[in-house]
N, C-alpha and C. Protein backbone atom coordinates (compact mmCIF):
# COMPACT_ATOMS: atom_id res chain seq x y z
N UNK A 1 172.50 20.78 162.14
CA UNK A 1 171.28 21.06 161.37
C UNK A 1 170.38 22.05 162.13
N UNK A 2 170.17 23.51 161.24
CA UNK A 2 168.92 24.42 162.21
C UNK A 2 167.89 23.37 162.35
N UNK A 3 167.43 23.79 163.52
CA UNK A 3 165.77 23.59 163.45
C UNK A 3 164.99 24.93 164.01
N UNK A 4 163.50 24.47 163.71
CA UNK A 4 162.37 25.58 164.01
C UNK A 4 162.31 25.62 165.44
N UNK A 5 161.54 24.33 165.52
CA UNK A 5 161.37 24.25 166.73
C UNK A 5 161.87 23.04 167.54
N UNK A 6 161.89 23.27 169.22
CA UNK A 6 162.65 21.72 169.69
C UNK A 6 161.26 21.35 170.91
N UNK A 7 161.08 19.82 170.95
CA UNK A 7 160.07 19.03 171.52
C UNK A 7 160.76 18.79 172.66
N UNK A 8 160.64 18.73 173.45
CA UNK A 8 161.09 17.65 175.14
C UNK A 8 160.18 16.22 174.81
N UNK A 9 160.54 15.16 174.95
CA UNK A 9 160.16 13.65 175.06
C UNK A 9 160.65 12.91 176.48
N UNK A 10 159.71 12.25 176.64
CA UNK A 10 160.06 11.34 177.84
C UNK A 10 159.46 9.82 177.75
N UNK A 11 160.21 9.03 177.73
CA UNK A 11 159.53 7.59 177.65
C UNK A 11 159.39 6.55 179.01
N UNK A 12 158.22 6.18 179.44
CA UNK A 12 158.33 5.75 180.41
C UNK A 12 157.21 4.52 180.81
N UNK A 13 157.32 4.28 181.41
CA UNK A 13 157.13 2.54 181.76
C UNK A 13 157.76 1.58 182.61
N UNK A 14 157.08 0.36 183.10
CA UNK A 14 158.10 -0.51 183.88
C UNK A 14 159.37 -1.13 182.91
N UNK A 15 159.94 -1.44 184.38
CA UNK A 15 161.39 -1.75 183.71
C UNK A 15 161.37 -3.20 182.85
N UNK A 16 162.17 -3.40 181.41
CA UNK A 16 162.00 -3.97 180.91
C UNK A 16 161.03 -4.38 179.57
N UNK A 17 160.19 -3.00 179.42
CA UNK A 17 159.43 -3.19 178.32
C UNK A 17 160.17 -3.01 177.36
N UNK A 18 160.76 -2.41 177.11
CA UNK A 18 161.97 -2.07 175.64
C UNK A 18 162.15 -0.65 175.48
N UNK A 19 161.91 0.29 176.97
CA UNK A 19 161.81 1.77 176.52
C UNK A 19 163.32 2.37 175.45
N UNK A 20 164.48 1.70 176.48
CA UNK A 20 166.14 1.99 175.95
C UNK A 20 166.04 1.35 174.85
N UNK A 21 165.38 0.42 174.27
CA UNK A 21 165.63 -0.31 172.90
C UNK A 21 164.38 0.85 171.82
N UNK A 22 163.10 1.63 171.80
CA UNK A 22 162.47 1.74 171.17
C UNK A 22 163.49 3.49 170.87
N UNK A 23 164.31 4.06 172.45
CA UNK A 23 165.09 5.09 172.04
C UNK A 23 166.14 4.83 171.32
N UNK A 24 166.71 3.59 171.15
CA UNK A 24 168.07 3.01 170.52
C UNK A 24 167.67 3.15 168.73
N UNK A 25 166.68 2.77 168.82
CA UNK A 25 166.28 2.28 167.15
C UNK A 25 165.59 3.32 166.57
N UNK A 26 165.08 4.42 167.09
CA UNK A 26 164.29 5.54 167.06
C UNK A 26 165.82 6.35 166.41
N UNK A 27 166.53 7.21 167.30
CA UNK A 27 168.08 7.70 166.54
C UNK A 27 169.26 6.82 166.30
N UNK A 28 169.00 6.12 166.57
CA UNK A 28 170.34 5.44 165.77
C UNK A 28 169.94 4.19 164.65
N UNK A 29 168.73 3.59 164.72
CA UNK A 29 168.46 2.52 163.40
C UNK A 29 169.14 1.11 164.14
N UNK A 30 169.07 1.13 164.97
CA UNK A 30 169.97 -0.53 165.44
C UNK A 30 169.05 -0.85 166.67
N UNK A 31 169.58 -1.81 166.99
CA UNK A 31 168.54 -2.75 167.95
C UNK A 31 169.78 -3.37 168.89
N UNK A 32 169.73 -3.32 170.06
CA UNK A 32 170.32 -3.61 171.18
C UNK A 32 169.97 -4.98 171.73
N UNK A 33 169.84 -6.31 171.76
CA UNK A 33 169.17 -7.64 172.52
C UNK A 33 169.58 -7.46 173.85
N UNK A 34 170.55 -7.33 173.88
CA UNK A 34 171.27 -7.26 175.80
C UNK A 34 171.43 -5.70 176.34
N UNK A 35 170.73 -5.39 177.11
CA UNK A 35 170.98 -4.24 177.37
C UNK A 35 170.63 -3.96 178.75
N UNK A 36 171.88 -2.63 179.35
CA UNK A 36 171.32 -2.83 180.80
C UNK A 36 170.44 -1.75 181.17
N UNK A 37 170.52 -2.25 182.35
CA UNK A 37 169.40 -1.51 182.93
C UNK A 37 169.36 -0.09 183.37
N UNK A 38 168.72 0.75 183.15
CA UNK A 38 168.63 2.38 182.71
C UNK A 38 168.92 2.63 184.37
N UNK A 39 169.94 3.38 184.79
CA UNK A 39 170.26 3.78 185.76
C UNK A 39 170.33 5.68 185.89
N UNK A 40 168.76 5.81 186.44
CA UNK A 40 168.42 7.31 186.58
C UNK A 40 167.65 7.60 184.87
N UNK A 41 168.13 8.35 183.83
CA UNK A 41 167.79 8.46 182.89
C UNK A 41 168.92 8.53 181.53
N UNK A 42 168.53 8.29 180.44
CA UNK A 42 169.11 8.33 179.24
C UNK A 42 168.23 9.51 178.61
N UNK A 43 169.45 9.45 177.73
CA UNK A 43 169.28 10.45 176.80
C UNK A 43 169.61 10.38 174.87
N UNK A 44 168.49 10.79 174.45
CA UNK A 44 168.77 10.83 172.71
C UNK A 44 168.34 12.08 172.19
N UNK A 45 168.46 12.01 170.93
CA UNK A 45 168.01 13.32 169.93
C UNK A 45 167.89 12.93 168.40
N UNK A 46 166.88 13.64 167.76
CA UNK A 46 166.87 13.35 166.33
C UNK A 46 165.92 14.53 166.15
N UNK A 47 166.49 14.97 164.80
CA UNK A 47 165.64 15.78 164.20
C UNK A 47 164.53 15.85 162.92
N UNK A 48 163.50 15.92 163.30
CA UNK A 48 162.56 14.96 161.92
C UNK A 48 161.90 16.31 161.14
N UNK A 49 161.17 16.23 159.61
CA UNK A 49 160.57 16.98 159.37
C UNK A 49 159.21 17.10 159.63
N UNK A 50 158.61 18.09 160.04
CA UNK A 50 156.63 18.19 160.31
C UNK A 50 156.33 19.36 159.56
N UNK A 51 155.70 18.92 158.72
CA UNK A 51 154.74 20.23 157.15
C UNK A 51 156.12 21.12 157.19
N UNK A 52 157.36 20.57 157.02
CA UNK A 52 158.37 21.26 156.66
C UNK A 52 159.20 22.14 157.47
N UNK A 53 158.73 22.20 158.83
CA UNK A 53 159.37 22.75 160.11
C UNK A 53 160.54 21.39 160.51
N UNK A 54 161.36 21.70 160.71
CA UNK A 54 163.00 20.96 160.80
C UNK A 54 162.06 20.92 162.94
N UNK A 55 162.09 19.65 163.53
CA UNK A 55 161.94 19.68 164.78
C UNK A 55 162.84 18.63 165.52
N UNK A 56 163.41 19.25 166.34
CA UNK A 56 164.40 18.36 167.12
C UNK A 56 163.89 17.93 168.45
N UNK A 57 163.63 16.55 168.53
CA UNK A 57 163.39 15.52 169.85
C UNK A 57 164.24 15.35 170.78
N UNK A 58 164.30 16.11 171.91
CA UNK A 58 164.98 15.69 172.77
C UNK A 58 164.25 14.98 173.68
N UNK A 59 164.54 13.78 173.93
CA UNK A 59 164.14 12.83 174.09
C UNK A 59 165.06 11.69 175.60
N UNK A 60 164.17 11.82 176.36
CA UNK A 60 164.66 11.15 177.92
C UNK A 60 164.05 9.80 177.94
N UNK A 61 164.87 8.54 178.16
CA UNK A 61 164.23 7.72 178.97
C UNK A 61 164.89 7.59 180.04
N UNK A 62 163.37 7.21 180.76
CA UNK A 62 163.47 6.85 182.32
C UNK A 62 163.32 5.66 182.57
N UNK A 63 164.18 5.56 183.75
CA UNK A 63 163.92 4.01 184.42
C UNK A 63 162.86 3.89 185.00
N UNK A 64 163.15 2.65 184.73
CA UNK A 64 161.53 1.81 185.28
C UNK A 64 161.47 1.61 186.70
N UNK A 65 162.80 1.23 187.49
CA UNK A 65 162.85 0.88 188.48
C UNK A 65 161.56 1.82 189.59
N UNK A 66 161.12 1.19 191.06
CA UNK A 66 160.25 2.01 191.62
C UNK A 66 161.24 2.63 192.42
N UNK A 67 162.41 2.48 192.83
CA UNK A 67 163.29 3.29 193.45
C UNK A 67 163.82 3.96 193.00
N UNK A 68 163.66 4.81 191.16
CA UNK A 68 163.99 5.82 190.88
C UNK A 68 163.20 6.93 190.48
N UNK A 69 161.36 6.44 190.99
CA UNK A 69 160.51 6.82 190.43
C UNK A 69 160.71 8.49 190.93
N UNK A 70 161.68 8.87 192.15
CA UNK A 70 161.74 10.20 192.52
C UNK A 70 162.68 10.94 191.78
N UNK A 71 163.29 10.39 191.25
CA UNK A 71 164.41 10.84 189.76
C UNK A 71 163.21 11.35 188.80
N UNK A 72 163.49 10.08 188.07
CA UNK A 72 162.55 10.16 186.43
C UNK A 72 160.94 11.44 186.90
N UNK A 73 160.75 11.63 187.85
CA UNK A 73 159.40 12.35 187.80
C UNK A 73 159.84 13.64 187.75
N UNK A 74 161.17 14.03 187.58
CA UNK A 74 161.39 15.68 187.67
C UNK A 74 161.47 15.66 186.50
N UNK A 75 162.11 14.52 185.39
CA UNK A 75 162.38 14.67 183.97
C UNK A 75 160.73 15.34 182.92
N UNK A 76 159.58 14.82 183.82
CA UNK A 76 158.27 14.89 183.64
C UNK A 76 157.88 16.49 183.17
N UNK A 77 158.32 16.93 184.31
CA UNK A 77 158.14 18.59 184.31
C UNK A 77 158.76 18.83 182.48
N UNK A 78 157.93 20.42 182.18
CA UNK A 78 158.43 20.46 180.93
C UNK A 78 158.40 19.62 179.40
N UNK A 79 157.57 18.39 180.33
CA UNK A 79 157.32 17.86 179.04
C UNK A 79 156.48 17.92 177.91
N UNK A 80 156.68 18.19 176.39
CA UNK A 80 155.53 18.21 175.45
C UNK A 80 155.00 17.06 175.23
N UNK A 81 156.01 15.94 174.95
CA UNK A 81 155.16 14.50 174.20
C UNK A 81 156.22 13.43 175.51
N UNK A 82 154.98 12.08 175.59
CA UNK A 82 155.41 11.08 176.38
C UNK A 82 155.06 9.49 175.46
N UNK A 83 156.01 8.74 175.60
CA UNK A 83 155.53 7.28 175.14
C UNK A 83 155.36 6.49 176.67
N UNK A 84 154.29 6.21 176.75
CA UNK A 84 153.91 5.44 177.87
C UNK A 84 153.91 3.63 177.35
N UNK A 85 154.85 2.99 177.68
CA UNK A 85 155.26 1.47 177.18
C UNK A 85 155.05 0.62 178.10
N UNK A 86 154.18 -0.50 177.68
CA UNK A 86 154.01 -1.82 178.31
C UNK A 86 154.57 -2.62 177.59
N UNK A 87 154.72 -4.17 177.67
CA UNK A 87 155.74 -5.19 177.37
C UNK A 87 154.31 -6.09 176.91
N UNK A 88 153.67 -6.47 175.85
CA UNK A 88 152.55 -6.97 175.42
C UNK A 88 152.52 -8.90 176.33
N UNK A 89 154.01 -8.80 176.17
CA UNK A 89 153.87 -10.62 176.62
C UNK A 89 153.98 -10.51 178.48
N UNK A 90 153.95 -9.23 179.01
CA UNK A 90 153.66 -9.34 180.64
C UNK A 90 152.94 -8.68 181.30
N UNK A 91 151.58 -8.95 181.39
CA UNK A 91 150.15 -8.36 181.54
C UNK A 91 150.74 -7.18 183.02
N UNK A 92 151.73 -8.06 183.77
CA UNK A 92 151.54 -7.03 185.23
C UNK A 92 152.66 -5.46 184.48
N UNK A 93 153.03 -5.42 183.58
CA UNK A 93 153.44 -3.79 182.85
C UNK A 93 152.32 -2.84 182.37
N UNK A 94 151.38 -4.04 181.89
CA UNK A 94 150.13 -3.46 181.45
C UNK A 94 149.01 -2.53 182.74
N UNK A 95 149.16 -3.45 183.78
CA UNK A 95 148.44 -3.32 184.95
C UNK A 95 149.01 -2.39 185.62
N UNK A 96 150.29 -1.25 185.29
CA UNK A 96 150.92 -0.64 185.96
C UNK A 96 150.73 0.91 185.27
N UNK A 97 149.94 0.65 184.17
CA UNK A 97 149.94 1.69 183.55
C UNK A 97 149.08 3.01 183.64
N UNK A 98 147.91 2.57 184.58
CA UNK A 98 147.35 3.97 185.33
C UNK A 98 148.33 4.70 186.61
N UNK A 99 149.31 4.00 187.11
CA UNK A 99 150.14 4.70 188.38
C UNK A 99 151.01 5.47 186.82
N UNK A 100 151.64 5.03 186.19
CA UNK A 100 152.42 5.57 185.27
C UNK A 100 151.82 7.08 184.86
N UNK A 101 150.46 6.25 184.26
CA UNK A 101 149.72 8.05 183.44
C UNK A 101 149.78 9.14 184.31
N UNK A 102 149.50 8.65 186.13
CA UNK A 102 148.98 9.63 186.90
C UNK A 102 150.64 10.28 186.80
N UNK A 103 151.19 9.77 187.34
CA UNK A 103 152.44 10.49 187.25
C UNK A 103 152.64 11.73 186.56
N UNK A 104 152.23 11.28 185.07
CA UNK A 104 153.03 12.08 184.21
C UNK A 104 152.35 13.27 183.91
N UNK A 105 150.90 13.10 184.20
CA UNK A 105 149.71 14.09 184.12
C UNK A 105 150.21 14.98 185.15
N UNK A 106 150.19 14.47 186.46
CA UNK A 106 150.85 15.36 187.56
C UNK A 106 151.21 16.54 187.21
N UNK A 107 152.55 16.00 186.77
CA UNK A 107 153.89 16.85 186.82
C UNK A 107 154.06 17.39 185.16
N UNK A 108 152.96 17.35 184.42
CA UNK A 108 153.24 18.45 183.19
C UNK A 108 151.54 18.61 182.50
N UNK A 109 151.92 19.79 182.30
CA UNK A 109 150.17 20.40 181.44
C UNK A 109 150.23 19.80 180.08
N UNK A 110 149.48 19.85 179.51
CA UNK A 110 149.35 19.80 177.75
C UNK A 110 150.35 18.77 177.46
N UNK A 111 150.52 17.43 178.48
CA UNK A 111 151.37 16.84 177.81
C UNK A 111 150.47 15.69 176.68
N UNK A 112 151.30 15.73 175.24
CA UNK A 112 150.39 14.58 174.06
C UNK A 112 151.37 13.16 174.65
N UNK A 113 150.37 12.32 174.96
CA UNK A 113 150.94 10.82 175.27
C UNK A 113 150.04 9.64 174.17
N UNK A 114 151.36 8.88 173.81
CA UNK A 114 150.46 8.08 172.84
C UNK A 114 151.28 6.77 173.52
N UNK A 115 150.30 5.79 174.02
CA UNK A 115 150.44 4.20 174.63
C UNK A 115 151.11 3.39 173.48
N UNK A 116 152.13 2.36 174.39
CA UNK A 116 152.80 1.99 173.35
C UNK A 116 152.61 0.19 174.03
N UNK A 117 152.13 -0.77 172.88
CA UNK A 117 152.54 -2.25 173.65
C UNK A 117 153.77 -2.21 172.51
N UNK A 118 154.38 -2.73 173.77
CA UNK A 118 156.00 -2.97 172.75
C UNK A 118 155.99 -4.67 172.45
N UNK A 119 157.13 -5.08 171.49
CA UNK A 119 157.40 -6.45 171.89
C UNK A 119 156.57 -7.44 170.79
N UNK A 120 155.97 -6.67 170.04
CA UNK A 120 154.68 -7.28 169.25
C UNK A 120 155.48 -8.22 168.24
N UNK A 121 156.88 -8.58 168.15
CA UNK A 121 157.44 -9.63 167.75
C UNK A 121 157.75 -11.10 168.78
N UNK A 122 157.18 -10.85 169.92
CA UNK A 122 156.80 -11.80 170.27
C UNK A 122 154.91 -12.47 170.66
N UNK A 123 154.47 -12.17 169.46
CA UNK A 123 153.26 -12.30 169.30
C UNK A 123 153.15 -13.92 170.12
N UNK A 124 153.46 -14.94 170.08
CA UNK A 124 153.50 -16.19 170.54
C UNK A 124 153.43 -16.12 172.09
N UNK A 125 154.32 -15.37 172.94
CA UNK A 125 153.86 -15.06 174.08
C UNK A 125 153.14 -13.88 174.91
N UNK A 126 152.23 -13.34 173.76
CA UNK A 126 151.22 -12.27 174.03
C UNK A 126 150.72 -12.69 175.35
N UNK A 127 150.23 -11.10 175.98
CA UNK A 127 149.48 -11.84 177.55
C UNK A 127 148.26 -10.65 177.58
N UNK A 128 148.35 -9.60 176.55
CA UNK A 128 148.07 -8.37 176.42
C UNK A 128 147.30 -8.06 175.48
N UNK A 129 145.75 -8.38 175.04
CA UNK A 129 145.40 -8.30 174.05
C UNK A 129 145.66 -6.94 173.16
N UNK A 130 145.63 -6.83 171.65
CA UNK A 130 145.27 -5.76 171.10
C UNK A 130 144.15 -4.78 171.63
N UNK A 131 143.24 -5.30 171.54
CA UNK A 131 141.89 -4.56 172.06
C UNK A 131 141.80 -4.05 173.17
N UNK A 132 142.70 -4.77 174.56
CA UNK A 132 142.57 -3.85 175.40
C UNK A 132 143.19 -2.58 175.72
N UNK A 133 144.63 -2.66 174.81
CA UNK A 133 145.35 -1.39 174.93
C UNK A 133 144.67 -0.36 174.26
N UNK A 134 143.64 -0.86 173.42
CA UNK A 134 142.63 0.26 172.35
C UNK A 134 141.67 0.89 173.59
N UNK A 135 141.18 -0.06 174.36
CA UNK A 135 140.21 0.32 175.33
C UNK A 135 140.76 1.11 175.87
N UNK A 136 141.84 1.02 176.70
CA UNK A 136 142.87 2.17 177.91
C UNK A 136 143.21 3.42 177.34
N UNK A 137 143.87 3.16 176.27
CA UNK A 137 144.09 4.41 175.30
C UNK A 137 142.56 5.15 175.14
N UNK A 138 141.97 5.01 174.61
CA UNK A 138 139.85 5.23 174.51
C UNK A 138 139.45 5.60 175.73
N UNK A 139 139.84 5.26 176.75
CA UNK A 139 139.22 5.78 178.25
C UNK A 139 139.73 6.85 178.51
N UNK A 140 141.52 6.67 178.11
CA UNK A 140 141.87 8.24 178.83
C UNK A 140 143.06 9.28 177.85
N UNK A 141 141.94 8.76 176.78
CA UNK A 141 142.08 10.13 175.79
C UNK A 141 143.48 9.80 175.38
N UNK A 142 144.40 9.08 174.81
CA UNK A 142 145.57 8.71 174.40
C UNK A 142 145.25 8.31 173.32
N UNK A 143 146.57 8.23 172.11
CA UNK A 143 146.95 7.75 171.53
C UNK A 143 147.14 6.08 171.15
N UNK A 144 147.24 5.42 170.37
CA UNK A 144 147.74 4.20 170.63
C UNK A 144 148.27 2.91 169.60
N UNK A 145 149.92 2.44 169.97
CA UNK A 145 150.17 1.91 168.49
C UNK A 145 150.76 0.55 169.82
N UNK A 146 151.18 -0.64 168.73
CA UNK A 146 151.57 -1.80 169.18
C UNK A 146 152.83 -1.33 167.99
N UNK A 147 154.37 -1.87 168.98
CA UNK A 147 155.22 -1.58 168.12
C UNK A 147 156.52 -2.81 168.30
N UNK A 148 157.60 -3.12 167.65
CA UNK A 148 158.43 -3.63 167.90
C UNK A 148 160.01 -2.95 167.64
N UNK A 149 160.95 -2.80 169.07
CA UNK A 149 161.73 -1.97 168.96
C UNK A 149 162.94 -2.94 168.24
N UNK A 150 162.73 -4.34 168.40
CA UNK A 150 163.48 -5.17 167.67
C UNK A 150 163.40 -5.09 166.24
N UNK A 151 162.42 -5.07 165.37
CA UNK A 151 161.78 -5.15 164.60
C UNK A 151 162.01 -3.46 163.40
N UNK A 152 161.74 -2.80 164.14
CA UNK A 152 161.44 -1.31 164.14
C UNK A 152 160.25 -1.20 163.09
N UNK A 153 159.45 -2.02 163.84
CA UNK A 153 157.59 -1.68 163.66
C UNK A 153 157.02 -0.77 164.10
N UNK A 154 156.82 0.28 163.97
CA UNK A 154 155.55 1.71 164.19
C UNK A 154 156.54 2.13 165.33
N UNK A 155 158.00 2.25 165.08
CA UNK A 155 158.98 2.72 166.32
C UNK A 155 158.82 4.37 165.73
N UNK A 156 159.11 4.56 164.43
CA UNK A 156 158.63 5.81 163.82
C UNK A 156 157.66 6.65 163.80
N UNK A 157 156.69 5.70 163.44
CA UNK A 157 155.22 6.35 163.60
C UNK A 157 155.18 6.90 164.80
N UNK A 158 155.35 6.08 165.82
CA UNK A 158 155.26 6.63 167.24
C UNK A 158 155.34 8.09 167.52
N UNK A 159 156.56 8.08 167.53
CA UNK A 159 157.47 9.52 167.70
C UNK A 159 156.82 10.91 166.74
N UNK A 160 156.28 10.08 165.35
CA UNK A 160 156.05 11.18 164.38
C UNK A 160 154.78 11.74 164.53
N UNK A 161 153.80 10.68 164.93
CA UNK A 161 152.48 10.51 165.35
C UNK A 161 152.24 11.74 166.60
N UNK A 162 152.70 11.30 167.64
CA UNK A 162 153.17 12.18 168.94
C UNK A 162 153.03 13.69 168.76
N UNK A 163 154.45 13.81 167.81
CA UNK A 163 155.29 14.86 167.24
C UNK A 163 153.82 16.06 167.03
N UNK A 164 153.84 15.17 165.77
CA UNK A 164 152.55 15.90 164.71
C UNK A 164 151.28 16.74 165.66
N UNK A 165 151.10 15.87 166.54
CA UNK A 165 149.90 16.61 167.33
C UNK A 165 150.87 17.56 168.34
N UNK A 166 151.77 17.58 168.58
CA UNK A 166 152.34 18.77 169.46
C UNK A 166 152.66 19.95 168.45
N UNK A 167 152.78 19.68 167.36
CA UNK A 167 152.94 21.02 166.19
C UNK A 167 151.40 21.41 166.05
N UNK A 168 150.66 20.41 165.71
CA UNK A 168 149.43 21.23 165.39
C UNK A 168 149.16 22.26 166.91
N UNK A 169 148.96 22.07 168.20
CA UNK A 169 148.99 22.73 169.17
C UNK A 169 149.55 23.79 169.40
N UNK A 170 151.03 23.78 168.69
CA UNK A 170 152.06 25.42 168.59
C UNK A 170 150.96 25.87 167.35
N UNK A 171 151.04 25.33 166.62
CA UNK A 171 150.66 26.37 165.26
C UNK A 171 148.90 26.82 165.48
N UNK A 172 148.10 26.39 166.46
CA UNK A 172 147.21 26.61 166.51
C UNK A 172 146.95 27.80 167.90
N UNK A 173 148.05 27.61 168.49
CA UNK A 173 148.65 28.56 169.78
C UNK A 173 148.19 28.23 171.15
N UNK A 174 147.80 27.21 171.13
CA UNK A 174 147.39 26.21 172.39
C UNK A 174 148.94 25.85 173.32
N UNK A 175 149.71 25.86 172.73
CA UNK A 175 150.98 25.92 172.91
C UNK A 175 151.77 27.21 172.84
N UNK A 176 152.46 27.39 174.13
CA UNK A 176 153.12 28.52 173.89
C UNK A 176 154.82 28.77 174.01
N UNK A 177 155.33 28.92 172.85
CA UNK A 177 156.52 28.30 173.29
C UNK A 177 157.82 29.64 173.57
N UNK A 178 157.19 30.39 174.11
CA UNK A 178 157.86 31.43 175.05
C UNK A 178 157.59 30.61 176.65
N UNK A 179 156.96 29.85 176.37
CA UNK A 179 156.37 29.50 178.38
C UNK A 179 157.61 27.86 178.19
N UNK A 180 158.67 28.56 179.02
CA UNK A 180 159.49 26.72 179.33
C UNK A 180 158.66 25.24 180.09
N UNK A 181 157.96 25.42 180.64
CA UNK A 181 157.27 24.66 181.25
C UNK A 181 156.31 23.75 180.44
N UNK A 182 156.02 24.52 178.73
CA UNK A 182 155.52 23.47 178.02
C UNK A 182 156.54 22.22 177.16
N UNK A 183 157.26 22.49 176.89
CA UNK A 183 158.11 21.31 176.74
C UNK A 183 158.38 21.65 175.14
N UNK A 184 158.11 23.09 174.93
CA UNK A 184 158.63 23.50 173.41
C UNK A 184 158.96 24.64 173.45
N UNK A 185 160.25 24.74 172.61
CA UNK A 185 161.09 25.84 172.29
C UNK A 185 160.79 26.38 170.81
N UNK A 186 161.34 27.81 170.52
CA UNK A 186 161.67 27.67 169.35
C UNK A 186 163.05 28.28 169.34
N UNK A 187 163.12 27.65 168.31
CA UNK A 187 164.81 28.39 167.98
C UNK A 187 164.79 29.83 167.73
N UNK A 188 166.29 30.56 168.69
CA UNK A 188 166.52 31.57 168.95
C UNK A 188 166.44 32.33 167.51
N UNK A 189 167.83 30.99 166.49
CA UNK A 189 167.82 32.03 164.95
C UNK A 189 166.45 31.87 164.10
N UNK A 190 165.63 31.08 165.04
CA UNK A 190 164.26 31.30 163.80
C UNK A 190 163.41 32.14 164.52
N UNK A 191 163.49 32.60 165.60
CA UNK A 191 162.96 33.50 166.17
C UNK A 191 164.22 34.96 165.19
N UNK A 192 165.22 35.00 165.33
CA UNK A 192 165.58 36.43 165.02
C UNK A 192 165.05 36.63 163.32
N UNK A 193 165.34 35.77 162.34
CA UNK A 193 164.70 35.64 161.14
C UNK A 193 163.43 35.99 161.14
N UNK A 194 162.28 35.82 162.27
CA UNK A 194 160.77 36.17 161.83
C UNK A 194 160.71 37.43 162.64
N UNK A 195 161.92 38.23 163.58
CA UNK A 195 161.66 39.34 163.97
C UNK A 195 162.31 40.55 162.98
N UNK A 196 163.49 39.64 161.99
CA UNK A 196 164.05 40.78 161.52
C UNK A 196 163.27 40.79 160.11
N UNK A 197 162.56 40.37 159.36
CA UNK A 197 162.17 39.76 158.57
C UNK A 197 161.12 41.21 158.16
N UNK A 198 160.38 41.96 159.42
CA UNK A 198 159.32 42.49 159.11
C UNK A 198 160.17 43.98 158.75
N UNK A 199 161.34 43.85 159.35
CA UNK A 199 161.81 45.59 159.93
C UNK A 199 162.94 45.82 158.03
N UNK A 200 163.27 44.27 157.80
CA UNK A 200 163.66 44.96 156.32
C UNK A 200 162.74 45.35 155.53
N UNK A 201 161.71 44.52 155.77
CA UNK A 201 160.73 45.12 154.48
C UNK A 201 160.57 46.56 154.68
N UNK A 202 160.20 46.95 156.20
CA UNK A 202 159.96 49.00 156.63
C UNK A 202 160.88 49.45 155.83
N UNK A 203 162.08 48.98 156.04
CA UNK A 203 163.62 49.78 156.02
C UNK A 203 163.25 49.76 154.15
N UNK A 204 163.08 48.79 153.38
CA UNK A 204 162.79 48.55 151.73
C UNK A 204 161.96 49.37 151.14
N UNK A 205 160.76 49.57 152.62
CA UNK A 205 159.53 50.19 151.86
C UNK A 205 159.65 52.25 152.47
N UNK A 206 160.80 52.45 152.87
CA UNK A 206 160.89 54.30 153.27
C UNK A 206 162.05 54.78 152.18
N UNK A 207 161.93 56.15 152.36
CA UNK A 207 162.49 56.70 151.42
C UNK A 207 162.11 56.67 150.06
């Protein structure tokens, strides 16, 4: 399938919030219960529509582990959009989530991050209120949905949500996607289509 343009994604969080399960159900529609543990990084892709631009997610998760935190932080670089995930029923994922942001701020400009409490199908062992992930998100300018990757509750929205504000940024030119370092491409044949595009009309309009 062409697309217009392509996004870089990175999902990240401590280990165990459901990052490999919210990428599992995000392109493929299924839900994983047992799953191991992300060794270095994974990888997905899907291509969604935004105001009719075809955009393809390439899309990294990283492990959680703190002994791969020197891995997953190069995946950072280049990035346009990030899901930053806590585990709603284990407050110390929640409490981990300013070392996380700094990270990712670090190591990429203009990156759109929207906070994610995952897990919200186990509402019974919540440890994580709603309201405070509203507050964290509200302090430092994020995004913010409660989702279930079991479930596939606002696993969509997420991604589309994200998405949407990294297009408005290209189309407004805040984004530049000749520069690799922002974490958006455009496609080569939709680049040759809007270069050859002007030179038939010359060639239509002489003689």
């Amino acid at each position: 399938m062409a697309y217009r343009y392509l996004f870089k994604f990175v999902i990240i969080g401590d280990t165990g919030v459901g990052k490999s399960c919210i990428l599992l159900q995000f392109t493929d529609s299924r839900f994983q219960p047992v799953h191991e543990l992300t060794i270095g990084v994974e990888f997905g892709a899907r291509t969604i529509d935004i105001k009719g631009d075809l955009v393809k997610l390439q899309i990294w998760d990283t492990a959680g582990q703190e002994s791969f935190r020197s891995i997953t932080r190069s995946y950072y670089r280049g990035a346009a959009g990030t899901l930053l995930v806590y585990d709603i029923t284990r407050r110390e994922t929640f409490n981990h989530l300013k070392s996380w942001l700094d990270d990712a701020r670090e190591h990429s400009e203009n990156l759109e991050i929207i906070l994610i409490g995952n897990k919200k199908d186990l509402e019974h062992r919540r440890e994580v209120k709603t309201e405070e992930g509203e507050q964290f998100a509200k302090k430092y300018g994020l995004q913010f949905l409660e989702t279930s990757a079991k479930t596939n509750d606002h696993i969509e929205e997420a991604f589309q949500i994200t998405a949407q504000k990294i297009h408005e940024k290209v189309k407004q030119g805040v984004i530049n996607v000749d520069n690799d370092s922002t974490g958006v491409k455009e496609s080569q044949t939709q680049k040759r289509k809007l270069t050859d595009e002007p030179n038939e009309k010359s060639k239509s309009g002489c003689c």
